[in-house]
Protein backbone atom coordinates (compact mmCIF):
# COMPACT_ATOMS: atom_id res chain seq x y z
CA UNK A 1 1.70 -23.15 6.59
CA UNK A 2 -0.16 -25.86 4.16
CA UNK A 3 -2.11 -27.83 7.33
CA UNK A 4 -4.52 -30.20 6.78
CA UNK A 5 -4.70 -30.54 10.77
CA UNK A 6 -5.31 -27.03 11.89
CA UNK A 7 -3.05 -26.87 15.46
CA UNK A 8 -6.31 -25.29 17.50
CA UNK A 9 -9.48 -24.23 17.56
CA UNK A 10 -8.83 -21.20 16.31
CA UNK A 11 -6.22 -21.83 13.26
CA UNK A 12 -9.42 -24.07 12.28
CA UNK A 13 -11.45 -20.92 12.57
CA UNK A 14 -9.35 -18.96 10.02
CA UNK A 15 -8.14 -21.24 7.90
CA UNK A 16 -8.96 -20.65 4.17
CA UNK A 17 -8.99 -24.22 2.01
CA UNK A 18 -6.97 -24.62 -1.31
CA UNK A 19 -7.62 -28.10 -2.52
CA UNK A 20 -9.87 -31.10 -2.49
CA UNK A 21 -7.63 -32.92 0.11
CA UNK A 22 -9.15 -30.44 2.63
CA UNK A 23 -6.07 -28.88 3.02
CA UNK A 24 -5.62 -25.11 3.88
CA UNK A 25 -3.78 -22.07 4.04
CA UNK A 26 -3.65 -19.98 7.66
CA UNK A 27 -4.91 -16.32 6.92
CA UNK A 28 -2.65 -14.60 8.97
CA UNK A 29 0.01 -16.09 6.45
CA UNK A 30 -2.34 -14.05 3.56
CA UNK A 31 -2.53 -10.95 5.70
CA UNK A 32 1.38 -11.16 5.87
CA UNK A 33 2.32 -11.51 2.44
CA UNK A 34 0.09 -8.62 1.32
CA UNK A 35 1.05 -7.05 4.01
CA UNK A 36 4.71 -7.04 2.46
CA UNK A 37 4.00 -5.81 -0.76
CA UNK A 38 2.42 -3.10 0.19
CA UNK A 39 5.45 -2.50 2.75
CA UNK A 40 7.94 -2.95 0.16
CA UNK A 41 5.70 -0.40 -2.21
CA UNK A 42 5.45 2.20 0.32
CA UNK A 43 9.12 2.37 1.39
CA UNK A 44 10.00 3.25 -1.99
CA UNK A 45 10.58 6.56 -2.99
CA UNK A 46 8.20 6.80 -5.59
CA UNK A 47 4.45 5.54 -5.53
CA UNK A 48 3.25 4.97 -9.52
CA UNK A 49 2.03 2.13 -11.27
CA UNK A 50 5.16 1.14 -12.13
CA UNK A 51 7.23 1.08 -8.36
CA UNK A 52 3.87 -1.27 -7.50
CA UNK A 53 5.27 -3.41 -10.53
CA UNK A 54 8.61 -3.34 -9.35
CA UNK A 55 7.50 -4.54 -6.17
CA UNK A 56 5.10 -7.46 -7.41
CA UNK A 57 7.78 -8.73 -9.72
CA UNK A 58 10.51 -8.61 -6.82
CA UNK A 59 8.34 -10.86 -4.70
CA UNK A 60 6.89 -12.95 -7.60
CA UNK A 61 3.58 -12.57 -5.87
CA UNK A 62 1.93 -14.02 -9.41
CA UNK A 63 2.64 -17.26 -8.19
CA UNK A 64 -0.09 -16.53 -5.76
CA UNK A 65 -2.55 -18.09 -7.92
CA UNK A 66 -0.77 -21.80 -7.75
CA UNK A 67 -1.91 -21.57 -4.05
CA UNK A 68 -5.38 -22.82 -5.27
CA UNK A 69 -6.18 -24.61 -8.56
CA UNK A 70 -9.07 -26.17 -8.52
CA UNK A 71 -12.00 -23.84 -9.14
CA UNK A 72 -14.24 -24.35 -6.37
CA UNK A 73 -11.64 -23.01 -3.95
CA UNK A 74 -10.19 -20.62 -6.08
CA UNK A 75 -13.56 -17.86 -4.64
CA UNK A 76 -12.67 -17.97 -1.40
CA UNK A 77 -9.10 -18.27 -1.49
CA UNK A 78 -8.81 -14.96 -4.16
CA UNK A 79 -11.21 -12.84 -1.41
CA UNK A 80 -8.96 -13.81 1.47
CA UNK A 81 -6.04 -12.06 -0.70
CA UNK A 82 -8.61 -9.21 -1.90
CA UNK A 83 -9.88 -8.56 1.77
CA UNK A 84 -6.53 -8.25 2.89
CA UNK A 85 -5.58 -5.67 -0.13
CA UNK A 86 -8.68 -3.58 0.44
CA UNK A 87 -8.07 -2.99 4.18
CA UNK A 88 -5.61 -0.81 3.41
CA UNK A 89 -8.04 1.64 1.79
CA UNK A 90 -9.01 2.62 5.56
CA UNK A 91 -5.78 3.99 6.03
CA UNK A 92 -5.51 8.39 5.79
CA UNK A 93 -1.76 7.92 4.07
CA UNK A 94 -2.77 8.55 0.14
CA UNK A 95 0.25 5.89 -0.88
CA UNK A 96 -1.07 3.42 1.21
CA UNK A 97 -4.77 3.93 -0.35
CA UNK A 98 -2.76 3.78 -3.89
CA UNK A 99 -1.16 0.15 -2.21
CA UNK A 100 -4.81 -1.01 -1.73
CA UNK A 101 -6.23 0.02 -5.56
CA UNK A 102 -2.81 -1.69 -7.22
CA UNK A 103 -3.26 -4.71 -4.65
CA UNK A 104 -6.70 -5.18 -5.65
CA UNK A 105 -6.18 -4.57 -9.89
CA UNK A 106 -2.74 -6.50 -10.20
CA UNK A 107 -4.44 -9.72 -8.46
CA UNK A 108 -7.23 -9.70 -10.80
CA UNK A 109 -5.62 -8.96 -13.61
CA UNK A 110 -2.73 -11.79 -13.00
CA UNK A 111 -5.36 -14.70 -12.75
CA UNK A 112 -4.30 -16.81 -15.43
CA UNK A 113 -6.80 -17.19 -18.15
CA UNK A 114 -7.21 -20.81 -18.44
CA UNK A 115 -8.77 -20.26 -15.17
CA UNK A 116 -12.24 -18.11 -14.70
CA UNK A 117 -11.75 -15.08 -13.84
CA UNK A 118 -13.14 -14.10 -9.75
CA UNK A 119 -14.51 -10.79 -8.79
CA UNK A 120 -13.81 -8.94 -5.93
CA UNK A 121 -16.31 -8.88 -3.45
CA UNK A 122 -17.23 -5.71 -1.76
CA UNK A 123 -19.76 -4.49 0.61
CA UNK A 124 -21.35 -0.88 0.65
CA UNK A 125 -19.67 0.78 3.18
CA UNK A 126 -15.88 -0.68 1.27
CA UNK A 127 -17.15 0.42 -2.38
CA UNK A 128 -18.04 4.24 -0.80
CA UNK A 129 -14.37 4.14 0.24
CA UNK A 130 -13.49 2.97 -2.97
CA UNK A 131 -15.15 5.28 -4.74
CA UNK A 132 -14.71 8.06 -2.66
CA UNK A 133 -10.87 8.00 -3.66
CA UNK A 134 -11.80 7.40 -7.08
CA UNK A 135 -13.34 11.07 -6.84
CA UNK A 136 -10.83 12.36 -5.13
CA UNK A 137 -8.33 10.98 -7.49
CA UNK A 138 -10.02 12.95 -10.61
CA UNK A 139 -10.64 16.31 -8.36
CA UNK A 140 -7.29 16.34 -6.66
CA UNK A 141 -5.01 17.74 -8.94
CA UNK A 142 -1.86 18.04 -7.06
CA UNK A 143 -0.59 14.34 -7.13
CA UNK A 144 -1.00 12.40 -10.22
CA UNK A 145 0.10 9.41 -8.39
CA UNK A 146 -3.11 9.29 -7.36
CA UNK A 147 -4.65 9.65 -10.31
CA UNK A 148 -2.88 7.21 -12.03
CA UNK A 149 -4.54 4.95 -9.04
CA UNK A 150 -7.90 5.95 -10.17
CA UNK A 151 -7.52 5.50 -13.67
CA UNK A 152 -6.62 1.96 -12.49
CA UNK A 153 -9.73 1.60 -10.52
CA UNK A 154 -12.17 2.83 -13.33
CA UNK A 155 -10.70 0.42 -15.72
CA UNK A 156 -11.85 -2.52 -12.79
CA UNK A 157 -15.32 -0.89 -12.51
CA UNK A 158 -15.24 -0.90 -16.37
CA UNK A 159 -14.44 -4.59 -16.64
CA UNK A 160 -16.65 -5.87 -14.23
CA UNK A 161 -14.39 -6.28 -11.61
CA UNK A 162 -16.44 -5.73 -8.75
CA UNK A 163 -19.18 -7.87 -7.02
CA UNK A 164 -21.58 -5.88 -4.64
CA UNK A 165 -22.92 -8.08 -1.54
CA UNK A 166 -23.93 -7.85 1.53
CA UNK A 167 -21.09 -9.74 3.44
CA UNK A 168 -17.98 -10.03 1.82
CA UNK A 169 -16.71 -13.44 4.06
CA UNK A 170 -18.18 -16.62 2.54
CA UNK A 171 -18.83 -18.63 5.40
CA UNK A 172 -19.37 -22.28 5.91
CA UNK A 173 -23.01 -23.53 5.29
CA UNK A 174 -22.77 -26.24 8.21
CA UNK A 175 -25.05 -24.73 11.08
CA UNK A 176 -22.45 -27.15 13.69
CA UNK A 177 -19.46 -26.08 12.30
CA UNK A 178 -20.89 -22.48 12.38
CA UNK A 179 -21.67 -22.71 16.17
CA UNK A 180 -18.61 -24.40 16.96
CA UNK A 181 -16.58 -21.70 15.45
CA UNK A 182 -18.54 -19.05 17.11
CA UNK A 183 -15.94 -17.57 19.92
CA UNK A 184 -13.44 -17.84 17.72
CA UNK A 185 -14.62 -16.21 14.93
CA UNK A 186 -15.65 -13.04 17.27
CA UNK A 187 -12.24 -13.55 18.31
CA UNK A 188 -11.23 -13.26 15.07
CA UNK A 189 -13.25 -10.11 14.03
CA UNK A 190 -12.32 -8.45 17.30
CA UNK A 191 -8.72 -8.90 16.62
CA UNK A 192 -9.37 -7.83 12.91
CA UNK A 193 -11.09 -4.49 13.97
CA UNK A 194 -8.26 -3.74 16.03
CA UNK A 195 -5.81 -4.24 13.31
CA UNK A 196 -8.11 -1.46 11.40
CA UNK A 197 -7.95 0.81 14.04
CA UNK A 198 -4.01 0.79 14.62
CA UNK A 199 -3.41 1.06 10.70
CA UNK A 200 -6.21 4.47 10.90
CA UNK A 201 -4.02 5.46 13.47
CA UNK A 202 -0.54 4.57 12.35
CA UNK A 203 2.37 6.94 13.88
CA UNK A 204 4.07 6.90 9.76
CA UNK A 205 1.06 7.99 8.30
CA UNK A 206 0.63 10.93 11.48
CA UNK A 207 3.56 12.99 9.96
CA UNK A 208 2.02 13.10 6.37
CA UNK A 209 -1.57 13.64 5.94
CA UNK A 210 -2.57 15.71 3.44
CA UNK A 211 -4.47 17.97 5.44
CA UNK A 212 -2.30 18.38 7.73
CA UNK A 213 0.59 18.92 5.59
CA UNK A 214 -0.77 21.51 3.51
CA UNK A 215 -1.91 23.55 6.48
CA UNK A 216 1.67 23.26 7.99
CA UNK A 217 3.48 24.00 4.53
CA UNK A 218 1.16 27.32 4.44
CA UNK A 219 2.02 27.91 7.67
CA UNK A 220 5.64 28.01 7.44
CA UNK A 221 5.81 29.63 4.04
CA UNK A 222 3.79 32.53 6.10
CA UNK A 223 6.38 32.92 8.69
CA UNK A 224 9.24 32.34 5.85
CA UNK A 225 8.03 35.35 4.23
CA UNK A 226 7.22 37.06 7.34
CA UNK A 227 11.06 36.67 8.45
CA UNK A 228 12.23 37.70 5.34
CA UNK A 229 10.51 41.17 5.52
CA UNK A 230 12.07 41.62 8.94
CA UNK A 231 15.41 40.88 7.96
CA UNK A 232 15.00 43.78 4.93
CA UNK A 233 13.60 46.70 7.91
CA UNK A 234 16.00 49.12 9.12
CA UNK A 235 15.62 47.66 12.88
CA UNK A 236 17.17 44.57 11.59
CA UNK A 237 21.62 45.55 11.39
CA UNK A 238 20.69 47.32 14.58
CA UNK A 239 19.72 44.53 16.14
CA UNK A 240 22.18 41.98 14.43
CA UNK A 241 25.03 44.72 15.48
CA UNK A 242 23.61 45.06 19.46
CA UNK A 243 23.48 40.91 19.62
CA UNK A 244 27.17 40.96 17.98
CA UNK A 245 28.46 43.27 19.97
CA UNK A 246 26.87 41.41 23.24
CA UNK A 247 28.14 37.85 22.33
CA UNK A 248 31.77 38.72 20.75
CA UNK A 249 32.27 42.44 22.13
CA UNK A 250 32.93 43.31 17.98
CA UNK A 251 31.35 46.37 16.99
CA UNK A 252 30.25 45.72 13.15
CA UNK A 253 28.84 48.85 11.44
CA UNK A 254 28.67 47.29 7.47
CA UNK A 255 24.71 46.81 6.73
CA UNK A 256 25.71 44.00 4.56
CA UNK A 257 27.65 41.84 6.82
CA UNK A 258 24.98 42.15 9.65
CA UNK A 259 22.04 41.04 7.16
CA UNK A 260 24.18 38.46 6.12
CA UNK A 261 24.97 37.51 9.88
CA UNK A 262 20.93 37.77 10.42
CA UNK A 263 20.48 35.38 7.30
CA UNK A 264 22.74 33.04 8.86
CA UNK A 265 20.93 32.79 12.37
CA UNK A 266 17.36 31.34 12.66
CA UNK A 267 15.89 33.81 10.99
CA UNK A 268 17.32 33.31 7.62
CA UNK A 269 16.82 28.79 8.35
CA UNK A 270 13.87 27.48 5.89
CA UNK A 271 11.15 26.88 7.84
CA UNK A 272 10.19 23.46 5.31
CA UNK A 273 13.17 21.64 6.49
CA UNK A 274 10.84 20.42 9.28
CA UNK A 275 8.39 18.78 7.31
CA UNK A 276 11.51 17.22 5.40
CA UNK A 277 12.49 15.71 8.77
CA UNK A 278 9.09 14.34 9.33
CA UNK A 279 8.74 12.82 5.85
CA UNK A 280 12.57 11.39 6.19
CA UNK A 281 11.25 9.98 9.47
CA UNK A 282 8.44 8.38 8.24
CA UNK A 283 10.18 7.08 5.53
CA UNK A 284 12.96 5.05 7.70
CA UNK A 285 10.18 3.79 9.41
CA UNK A 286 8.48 2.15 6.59
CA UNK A 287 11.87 0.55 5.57
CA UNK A 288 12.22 -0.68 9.16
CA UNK A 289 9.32 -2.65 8.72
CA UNK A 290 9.77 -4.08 5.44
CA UNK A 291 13.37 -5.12 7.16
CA UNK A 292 10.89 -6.73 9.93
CA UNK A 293 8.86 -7.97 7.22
CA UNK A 294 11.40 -9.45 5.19
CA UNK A 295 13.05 -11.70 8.00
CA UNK A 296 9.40 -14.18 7.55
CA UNK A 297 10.10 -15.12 4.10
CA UNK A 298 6.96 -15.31 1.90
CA UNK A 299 5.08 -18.67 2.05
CA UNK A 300 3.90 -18.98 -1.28
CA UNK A 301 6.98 -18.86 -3.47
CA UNK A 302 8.80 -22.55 -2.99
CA UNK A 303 5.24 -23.98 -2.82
CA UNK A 304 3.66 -22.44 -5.77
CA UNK A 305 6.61 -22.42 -8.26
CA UNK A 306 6.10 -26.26 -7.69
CA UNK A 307 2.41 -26.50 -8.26
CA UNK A 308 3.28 -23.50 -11.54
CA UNK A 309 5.53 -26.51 -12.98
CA UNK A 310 3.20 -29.05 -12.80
CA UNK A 311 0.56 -27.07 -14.36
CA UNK A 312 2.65 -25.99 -16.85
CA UNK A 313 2.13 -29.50 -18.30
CA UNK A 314 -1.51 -29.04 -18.78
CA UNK A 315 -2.06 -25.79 -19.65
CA UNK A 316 0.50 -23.33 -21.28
CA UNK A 317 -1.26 -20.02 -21.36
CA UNK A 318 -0.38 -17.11 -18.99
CA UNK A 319 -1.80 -13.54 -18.35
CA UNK A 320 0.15 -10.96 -16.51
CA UNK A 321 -1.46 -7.09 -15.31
CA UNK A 322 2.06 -5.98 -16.75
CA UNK A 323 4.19 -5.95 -19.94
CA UNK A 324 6.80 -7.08 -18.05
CA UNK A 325 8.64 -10.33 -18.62
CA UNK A 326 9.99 -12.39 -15.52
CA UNK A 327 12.82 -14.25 -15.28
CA UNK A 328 13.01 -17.72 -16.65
CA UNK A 329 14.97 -19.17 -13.27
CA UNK A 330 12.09 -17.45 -11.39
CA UNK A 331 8.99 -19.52 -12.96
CA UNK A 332 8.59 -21.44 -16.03
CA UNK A 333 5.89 -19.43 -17.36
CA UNK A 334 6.95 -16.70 -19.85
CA UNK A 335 4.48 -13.57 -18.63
CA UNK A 336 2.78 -12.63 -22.31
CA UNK A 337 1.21 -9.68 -22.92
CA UNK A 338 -2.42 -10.04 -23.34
CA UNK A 339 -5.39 -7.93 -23.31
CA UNK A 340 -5.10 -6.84 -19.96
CA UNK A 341 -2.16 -4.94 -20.81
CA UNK A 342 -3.86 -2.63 -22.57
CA UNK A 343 -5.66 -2.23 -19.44
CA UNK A 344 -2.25 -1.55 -17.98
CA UNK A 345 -0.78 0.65 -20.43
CA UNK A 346 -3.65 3.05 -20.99
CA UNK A 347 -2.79 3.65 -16.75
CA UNK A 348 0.54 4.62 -17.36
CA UNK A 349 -0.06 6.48 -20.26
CA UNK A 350 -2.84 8.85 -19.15
């Protein structure tokens, strides 16, 4: 996926440059990888700061930041990888919006600090989705996930992290190139919307929305309770003892083996096992994909480790978002622990 002669108009239309040669990398290939990790963090069982580490050290996605070197690509190149986190805050599945936040803070974090740092670039309408889970993070009391996912965001907006514009794309300066690229850029944007709007409306995230959940979980622990009173009532061993006698022709007169024949039938059956099915569905369905996923292997990993040994020649020094220290076979960087993992730690921590 490194072309330096895009196949068509429109792989030259969203094509996203990492070096001086005027080579570049396809954005679909971006939108994939990310696209992965946050696959591979949602199928887990678990969604905390550190399952999103497990996940970015399984995939080695630090070795992102070998795509580009040279600093006057390195803008664009880090907001293609940025855009394609934060799209995922659009989504109404809370471990998917917690996917987006650790996207967006392990990328930053991880950019090597012989290299200057790049924000991420927001817009308004992005940063009051951003923020708006960042509140709901603090108020929200019942999943500390998510607040963990918060803290993680405040310590970006404490750092800097953020860049407020107008336009988040930086597009080419060339007025012909601009025209030329016109169509296909709508194109583009049209196909990118629609993207959006099936992620908003994904058939996984259906089953466990947080509104919705809680209003079915009160509903069924109304009609749990409301079963329960009716198998205690005097009606009930009548009725147990009429069906019995209808269905086996045995005529049971013992109170206690008829409630325990009525707890036994639907009446006594936990109404929550439903939502249990739902979840367990949901979940299989988020592994299928990562299996989906998986078969593209990522693009970045035989390609960067390469340009990671070269540099290592130059310039020794390495940051990582996390404590953690990858394996030596992996990449020939050690990962030290630096003053971002203070950052890091004060997440898990609190």
């Amino acid at each position: 996926m490194i072309n330096r002669h895009p196949s068509s108009v429109l792989d030259a239309a969203d094509v996203v440059r990492i070096d001086r040669s005027q080579r570049g990398l396809l954005r679909p290939t971006i939108i994939h990888d990310v696209e992965l990790l946050v696959t591979t963090f949602v199928a887990q069982e678990n969604h905390d700061y550190t399952d999103f580490q497990r996940a970015w050290e399984t995939l080695q996605f630090y070795l992102i930041h070998f795509g580009a070197i040279e600093e006057e690509d390195r803008p664009r190149y880090l907001q293609a990888f940025y855009d394609a986190g934060i799209s995922y805050i659009t989504s109404d599945q809370p471990s998917i919006k917690i996917a987006a936040i650790y996207t967006l803070y392990f990328i930053y974090y991880s950019q090597p600090e012989c290299w200057k740092r790049f924000g991420i670039r927001v817009d308004q309408a992005m940063w009051c989705r951003l923020y708006e889970f960042y509140i709901t993070g603090f108020t929200d009391s019942s999943s500390h996930e998510h607040g963990r996912a918060a803290l993680a965001f405040k310590q970006m907006m404490t750092d800097g992290a953020f860049i407020f514009v107008v336009e988040t794309a930086l597009k080419p300066v060339n007025p012909f190139e601009i025209q030329e690229m016109q169509s296909e850029s709508e194109l583009i944007h049209t196909i990118e919307k629609w993207k959006g709007w099936r992620r908003s409306n994904d058939a996984a995230s259906a089953t466990i929305q947080p509104n919705q959940a809680s209003q079915f979980k009160d509903l069924s622990d109304a009609y749990q309770r409301a079963k329960q009173l009716a198998i205690t009532t005097t009606q009930a061993p009548v009725a147990a003892q009429h069906m019995l006698r209808r269905k086996t022709t045995v005529n049971e007169r013992s109170r206690s083996v008829l409630q325990r024949i009525l707890h036994s039938s639907s009446l006594g059956a936990d109404e929550n096992d439903f939502q249990k099915t739902l979840d367990n569905a949901a979940r299989l369905l988020w592994r299928s994909r990562l299996k989906r996923l998986e078969r593209k292997p990522m693009i970045f990993n035989a390609h960067n480790r390469q340009r990671a040994g070269s540099s290592q020649q130059k310039k020794k020094k390495r940051s990582q978002p996390q404590p953690a220290v990858a394996d030596a076979a992996d990449t020939q960087y050690t990962q030290q622990q630096t003053a971002t993992s203070s950052s890091s730690s004060s997440v898990t921590s609190e």
